[in-house]
Protein backbone atom coordinates (compact mmCIF):
# COMPACT_ATOMS: atom_id res chain seq x y z
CA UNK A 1 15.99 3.06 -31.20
CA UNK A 2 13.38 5.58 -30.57
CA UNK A 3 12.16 6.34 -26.91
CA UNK A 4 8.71 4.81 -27.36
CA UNK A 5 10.39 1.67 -29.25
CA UNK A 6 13.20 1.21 -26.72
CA UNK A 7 10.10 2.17 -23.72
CA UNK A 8 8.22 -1.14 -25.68
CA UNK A 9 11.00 -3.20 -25.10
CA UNK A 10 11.49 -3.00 -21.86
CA UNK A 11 8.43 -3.36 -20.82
CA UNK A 12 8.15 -6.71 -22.48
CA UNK A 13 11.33 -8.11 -21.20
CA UNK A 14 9.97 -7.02 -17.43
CA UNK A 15 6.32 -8.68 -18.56
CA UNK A 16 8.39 -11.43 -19.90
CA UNK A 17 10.67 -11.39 -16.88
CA UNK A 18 8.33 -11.69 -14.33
CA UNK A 19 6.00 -14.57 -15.40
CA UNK A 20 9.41 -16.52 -15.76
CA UNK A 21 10.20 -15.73 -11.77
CA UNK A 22 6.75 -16.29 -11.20
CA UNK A 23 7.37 -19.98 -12.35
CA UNK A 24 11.11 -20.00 -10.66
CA UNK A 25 9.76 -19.09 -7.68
CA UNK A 26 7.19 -21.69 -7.05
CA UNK A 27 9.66 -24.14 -8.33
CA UNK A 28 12.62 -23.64 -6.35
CA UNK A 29 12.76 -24.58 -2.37
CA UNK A 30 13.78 -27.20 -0.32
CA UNK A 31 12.62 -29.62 -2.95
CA UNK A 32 12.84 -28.62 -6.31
CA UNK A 33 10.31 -29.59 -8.84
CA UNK A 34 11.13 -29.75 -12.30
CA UNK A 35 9.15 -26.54 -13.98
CA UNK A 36 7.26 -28.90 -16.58
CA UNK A 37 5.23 -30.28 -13.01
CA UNK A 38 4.67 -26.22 -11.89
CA UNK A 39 3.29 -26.02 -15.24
CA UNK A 40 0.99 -28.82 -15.46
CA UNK A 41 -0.41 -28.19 -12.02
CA UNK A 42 -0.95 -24.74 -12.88
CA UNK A 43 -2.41 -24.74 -15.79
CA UNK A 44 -5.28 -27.39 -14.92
CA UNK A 45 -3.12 -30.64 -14.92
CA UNK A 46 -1.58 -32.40 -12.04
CA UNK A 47 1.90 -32.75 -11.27
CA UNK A 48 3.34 -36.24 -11.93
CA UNK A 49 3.55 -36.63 -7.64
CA UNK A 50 0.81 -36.29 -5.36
CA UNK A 51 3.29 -34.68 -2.93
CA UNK A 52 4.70 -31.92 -5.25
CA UNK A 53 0.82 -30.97 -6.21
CA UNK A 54 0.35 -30.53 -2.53
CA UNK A 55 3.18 -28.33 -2.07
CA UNK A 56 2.51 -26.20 -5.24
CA UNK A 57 -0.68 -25.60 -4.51
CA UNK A 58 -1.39 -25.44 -0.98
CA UNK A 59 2.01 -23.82 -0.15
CA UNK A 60 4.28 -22.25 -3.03
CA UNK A 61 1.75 -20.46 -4.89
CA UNK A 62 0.04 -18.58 -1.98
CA UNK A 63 3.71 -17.36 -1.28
CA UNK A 64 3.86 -16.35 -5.06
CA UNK A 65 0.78 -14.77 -5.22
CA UNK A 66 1.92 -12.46 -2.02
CA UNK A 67 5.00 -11.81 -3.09
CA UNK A 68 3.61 -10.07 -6.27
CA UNK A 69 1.19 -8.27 -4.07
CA UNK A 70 3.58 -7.35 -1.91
CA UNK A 71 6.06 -5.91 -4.28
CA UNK A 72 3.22 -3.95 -6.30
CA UNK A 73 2.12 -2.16 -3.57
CA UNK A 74 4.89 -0.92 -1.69
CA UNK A 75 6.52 -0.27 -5.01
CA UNK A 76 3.72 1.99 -5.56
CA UNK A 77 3.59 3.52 -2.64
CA UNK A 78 7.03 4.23 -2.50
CA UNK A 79 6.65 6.11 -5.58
CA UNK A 80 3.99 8.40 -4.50
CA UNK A 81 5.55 9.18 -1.54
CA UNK A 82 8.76 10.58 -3.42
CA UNK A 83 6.49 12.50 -5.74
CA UNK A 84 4.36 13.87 -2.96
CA UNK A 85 6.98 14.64 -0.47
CA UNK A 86 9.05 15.82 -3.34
CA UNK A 87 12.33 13.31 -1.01
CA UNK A 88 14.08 10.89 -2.79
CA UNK A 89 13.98 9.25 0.63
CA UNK A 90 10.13 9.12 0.79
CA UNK A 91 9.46 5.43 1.15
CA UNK A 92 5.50 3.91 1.98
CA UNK A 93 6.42 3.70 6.03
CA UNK A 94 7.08 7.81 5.87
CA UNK A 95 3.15 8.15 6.95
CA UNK A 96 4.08 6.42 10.16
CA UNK A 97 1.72 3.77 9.13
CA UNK A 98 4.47 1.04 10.00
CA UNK A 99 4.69 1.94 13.11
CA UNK A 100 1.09 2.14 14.04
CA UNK A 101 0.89 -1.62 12.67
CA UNK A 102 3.76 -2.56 15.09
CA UNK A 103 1.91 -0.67 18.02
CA UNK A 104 -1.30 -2.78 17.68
CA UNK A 105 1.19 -6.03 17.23
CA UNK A 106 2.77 -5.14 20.17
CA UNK A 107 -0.25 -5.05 22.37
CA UNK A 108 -1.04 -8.00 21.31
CA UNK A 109 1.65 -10.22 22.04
CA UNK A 110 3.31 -8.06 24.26
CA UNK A 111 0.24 -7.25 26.10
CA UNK A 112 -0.93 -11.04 26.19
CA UNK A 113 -0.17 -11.89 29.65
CA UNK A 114 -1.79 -9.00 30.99
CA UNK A 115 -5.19 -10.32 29.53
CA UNK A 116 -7.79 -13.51 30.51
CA UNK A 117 -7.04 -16.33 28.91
CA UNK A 118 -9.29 -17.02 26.37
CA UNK A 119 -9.22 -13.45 24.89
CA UNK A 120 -5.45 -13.63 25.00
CA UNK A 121 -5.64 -17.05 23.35
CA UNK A 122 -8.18 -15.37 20.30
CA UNK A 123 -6.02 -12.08 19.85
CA UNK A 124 -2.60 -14.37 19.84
CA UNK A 125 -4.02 -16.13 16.37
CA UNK A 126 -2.68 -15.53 13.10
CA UNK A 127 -6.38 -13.07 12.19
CA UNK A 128 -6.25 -11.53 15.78
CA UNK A 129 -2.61 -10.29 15.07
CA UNK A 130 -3.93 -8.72 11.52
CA UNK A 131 -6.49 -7.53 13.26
CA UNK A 132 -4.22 -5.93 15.51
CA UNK A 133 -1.76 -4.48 13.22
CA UNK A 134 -4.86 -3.13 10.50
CA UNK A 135 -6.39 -1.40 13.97
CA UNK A 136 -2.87 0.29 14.24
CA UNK A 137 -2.31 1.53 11.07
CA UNK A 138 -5.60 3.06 10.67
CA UNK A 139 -5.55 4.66 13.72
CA UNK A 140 -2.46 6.90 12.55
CA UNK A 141 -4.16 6.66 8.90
CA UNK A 142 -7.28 8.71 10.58
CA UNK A 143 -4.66 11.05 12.54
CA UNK A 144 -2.37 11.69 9.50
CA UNK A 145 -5.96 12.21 7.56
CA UNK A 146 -7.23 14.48 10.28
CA UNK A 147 -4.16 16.73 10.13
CA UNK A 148 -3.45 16.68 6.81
CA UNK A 149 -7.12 18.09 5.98
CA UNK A 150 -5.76 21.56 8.57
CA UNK A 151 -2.23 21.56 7.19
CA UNK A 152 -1.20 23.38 4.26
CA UNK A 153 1.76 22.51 4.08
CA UNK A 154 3.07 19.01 2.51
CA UNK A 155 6.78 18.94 4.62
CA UNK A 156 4.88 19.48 8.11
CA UNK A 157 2.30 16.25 6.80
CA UNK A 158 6.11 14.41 6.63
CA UNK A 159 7.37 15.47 9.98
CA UNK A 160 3.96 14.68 11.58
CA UNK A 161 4.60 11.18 9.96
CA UNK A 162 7.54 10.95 11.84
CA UNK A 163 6.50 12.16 15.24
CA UNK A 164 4.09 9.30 15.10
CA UNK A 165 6.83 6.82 14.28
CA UNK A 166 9.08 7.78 17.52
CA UNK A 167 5.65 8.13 19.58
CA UNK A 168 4.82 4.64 19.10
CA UNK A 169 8.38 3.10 18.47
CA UNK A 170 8.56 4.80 22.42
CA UNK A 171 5.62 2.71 23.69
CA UNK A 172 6.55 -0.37 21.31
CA UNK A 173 9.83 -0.04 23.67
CA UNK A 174 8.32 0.35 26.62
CA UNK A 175 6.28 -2.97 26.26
CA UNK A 176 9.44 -5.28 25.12
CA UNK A 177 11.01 -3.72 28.51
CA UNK A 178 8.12 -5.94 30.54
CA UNK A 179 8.33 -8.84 27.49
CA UNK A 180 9.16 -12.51 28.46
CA UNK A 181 11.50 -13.97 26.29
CA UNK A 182 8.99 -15.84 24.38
CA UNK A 183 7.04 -12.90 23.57
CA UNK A 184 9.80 -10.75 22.07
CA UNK A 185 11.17 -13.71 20.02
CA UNK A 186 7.22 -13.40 18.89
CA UNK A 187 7.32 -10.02 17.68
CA UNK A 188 10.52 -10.18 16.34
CA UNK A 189 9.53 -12.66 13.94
CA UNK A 190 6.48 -10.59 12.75
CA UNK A 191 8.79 -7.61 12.41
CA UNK A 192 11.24 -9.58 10.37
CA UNK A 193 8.22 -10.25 7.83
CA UNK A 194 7.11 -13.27 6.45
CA UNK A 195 5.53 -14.10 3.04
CA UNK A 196 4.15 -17.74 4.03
CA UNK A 197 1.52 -18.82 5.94
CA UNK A 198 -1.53 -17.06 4.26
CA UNK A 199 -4.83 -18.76 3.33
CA UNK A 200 -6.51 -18.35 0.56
CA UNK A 201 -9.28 -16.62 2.07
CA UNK A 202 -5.74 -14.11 3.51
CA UNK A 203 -4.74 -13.85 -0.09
CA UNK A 204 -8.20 -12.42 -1.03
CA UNK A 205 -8.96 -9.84 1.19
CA UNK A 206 -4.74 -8.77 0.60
CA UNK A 207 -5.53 -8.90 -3.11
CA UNK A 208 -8.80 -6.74 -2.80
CA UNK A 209 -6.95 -4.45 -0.62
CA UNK A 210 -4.17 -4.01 -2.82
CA UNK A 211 -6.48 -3.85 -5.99
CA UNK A 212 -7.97 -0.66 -4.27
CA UNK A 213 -4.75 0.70 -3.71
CA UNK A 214 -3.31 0.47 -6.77
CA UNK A 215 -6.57 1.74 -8.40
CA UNK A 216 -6.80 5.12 -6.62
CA UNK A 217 -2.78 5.64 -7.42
CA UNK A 218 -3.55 5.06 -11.05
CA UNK A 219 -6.03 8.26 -10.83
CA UNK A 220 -3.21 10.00 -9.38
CA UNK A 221 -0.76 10.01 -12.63
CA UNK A 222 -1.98 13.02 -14.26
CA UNK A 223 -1.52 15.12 -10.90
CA UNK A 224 1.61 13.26 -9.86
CA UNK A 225 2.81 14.46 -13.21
CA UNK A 226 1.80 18.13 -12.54
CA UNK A 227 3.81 17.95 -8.59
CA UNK A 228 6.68 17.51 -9.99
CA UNK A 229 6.63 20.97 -10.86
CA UNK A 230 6.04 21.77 -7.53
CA UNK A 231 2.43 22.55 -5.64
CA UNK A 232 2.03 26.29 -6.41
CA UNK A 233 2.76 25.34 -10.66
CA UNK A 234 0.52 22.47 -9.75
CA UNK A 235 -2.31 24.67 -8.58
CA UNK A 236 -1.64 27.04 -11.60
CA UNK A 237 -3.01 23.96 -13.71
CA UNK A 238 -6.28 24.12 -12.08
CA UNK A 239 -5.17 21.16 -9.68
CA UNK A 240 -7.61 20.60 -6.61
CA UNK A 241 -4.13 20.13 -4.26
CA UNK A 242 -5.88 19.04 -1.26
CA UNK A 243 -8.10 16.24 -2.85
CA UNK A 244 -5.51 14.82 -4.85
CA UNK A 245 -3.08 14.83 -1.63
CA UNK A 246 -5.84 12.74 0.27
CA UNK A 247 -6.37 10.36 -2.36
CA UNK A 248 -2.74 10.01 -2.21
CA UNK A 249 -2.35 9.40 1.13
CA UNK A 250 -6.00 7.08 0.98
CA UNK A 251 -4.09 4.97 -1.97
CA UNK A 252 -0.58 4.79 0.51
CA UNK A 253 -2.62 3.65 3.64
CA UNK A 254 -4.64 1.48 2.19
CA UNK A 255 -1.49 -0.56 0.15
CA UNK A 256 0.98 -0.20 2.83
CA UNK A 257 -1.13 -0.79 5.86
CA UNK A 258 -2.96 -4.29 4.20
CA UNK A 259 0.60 -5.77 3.26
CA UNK A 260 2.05 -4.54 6.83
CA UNK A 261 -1.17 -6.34 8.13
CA UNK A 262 -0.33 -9.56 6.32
CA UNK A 263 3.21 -9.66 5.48
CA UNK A 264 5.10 -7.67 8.37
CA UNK A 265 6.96 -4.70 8.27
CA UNK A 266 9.44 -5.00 4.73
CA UNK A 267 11.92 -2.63 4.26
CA UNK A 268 14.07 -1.76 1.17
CA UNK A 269 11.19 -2.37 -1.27
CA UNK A 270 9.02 0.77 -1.66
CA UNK A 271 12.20 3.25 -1.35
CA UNK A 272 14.64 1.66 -3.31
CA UNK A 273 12.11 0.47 -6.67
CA UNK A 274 10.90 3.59 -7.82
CA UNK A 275 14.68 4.86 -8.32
CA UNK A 276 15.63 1.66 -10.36
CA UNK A 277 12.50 2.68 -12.32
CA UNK A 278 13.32 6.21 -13.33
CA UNK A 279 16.97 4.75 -13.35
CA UNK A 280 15.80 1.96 -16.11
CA UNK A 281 13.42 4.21 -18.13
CA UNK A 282 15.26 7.45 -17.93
CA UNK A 283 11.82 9.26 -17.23
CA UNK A 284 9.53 11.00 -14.91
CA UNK A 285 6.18 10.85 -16.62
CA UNK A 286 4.47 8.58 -14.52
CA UNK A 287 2.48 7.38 -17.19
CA UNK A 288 5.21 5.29 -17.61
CA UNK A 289 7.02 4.99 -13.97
CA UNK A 290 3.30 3.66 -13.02
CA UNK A 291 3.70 0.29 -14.79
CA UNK A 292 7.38 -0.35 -14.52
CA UNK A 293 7.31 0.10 -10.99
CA UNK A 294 4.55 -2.58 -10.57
CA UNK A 295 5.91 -5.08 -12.82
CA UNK A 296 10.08 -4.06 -10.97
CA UNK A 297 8.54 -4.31 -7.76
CA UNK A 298 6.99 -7.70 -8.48
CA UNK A 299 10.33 -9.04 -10.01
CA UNK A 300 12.11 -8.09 -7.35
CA UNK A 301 10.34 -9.61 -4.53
CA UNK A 302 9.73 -12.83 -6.23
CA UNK A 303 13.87 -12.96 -6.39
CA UNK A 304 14.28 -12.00 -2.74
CA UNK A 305 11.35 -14.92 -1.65
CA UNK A 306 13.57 -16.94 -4.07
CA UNK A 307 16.84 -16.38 -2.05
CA UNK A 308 15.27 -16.36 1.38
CA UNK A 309 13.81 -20.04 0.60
CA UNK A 310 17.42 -21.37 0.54
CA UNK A 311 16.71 -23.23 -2.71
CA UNK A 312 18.33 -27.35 -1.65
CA UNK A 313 18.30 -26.20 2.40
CA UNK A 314 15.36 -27.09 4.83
CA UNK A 315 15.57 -23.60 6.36
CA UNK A 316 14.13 -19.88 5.48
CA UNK A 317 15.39 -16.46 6.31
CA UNK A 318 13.41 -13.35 6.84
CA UNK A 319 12.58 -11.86 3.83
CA UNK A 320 13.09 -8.48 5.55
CA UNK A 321 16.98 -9.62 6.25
CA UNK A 322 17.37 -10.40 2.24
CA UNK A 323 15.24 -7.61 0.80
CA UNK A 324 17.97 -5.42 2.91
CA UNK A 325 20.88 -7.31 2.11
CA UNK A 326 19.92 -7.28 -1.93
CA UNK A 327 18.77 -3.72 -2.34
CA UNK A 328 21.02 -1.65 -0.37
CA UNK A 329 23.87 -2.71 -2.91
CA UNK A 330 22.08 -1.97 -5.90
CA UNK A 331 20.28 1.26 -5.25
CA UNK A 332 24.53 2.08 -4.45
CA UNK A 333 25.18 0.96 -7.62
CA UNK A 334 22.56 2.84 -9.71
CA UNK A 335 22.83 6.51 -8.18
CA UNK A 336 26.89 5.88 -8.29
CA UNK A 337 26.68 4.97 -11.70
CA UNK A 338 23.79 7.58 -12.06
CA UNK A 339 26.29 10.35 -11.19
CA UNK A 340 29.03 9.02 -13.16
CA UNK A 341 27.02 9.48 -16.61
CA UNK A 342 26.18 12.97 -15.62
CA UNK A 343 29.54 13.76 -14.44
């Protein structure tokens, strides 16, 4: 089978793939309903119970919807990152962009009972805590921005990244110190991540976001291509280094920052996708690492919302907790295996 051929095939068993956990997904839960009702209602119908149309539509498709976002743009993001930073170990948080979300969080919930009433009451709702964590992450968005415009080089951008991370993880402590109970079970929860609970109106401005995202990183591919070379052969090719670096930073803030917004803080996802990519494809043209990190990234996060909803149990764990527990493993696998066919 020739490269392109066996490249074809893959690509259609992912596409395949994921529009089949697209339907598992929204299927499986605490009540299962049979996939010829997820059909029907999703296709224009109406499922054959009031009750399971209510729950399809109004609650397991929302989920979906996010967890397709979700994995498509920190899949993506991780990706950059690695080709950027030139680290294997590059994942979308590296910008310190998680932890600027988590700062604005904390004030919120943590800061709550240091605030009247009423404006504690508005900032403590589900849009004053997105509010919060999108203020966060674009405040170190601007500062990474601002520096990386006066730094040459790429590596001091990382470390810079990082700086911010134990800067605000340092305050983020600080705060829990003077937490009540109730308020750090709070933010614990948001940190754990949570696909659920979006509206529609959520799910649009997410989508948008990540639409945006996505769309500047797909610009990227021909320089991403030339970086891997390294920035001085990169340059040679008449590469503007500096704008493309921005944009790829811009496309990283913008994806990472909207799903931290929404979704909480989820690990495991943008690091570990990219390398089951190049692992899967045996490439580096991004060309084609573009698309079957998107369509991986998807796949995997609808299985690890899958798993988390206890499929037959009333109960759901934190999709952070599963995302963790699932990935680790298999990244393990892939370089160990990885090694093994090169050894």
């Amino acid at each position: 089978m020739t490269h392109r051929k066996r490249n074809l095939f893959l690509f259609s068993l992912l596409g395949l793939g994921l529009i089949a956990l697209f339907f598992i997904n929204i299927s499986l839960g605490s009540i299962t309903i049979p996939f010829k009702e997820v059909y029907s209602s999703l296709t224009g119908g109406q499922a054959s119970k009031s009750t399971w149309e209510y729950i399809i539509i109004n609650y397991r498709l929302p989920k979906a919807i996010t967890a397709v976002l979700v994995g498509m743009g920190l899949s993506i993001s991780g990706l950059l990152m690695q080709t950027l930073f030139r680290n294997p170990l590059a994942g979308p948080y590296v910008l310190g962009l998680s932890s600027g979300a988590s700062l604005g969080v904390a004030f919120v919930i943590l800061g709550a009972a240091f605030m009247p009433a009423f404006i504690s009451s508005i900032l403590l709702s589900s849009y004053g805590i997105v509010l919060a964590s999108t203020l966060g992450s674009s405040f170190v968005l601007l500062a990474v921005l601002l520096i990386s415009h006066r730094l040459r080089d790429t590596m001091a951008i990382l470390i810079v990244g990082l700086m911010f991370g134990s800067f605000t993880s340092a305050i983020v402590g600080t705060l829990t110190y003077f937490s009540t109970a109730e308020q750090l079970q709070k933010f614990t929860f948001w940190s754990m991540g949570t696909l659920g609970n979006l509206s529609w109106t959520s799910i649009t401005i997410l989508s948008i976001s990540v639409f945006i995202g996505l769309l500047l990183s797909l610009f990227s591919i021909k320089p991403l291509n030339a970086l891997l070379l390294g920035e001085n052969y990169a340059r040679s090719l008449g590469l503007n280094f500096k704008k493309t670096r921005l944009i790829i930073i811009l496309a990283t803030s913008i994806l990472a920052g909207s799903i931290t917004a929404y979704a909480g803080p989820i690990a495991f996802i943008g690091l570990a996708v990219p390398h089951i990519a190049k692992l899967l494809f045996q490439t580096s043209n991004h060309s084609v690492l573009y698309w079957s990190t998107l369509l991986i990234g998807a796949g995997i996060m609808l299985i690890c919302d899958v798993v988390s909803q206890m499929p037959g149990f009333d109960i759901t764990l934190p999709i952070n907790a599963i995302t963790s527990l699932l990935g680790a493993p298999i990244v393990i696998w892939l370089l160990v295996r990885k090694r093994k066919m090169m050894g």
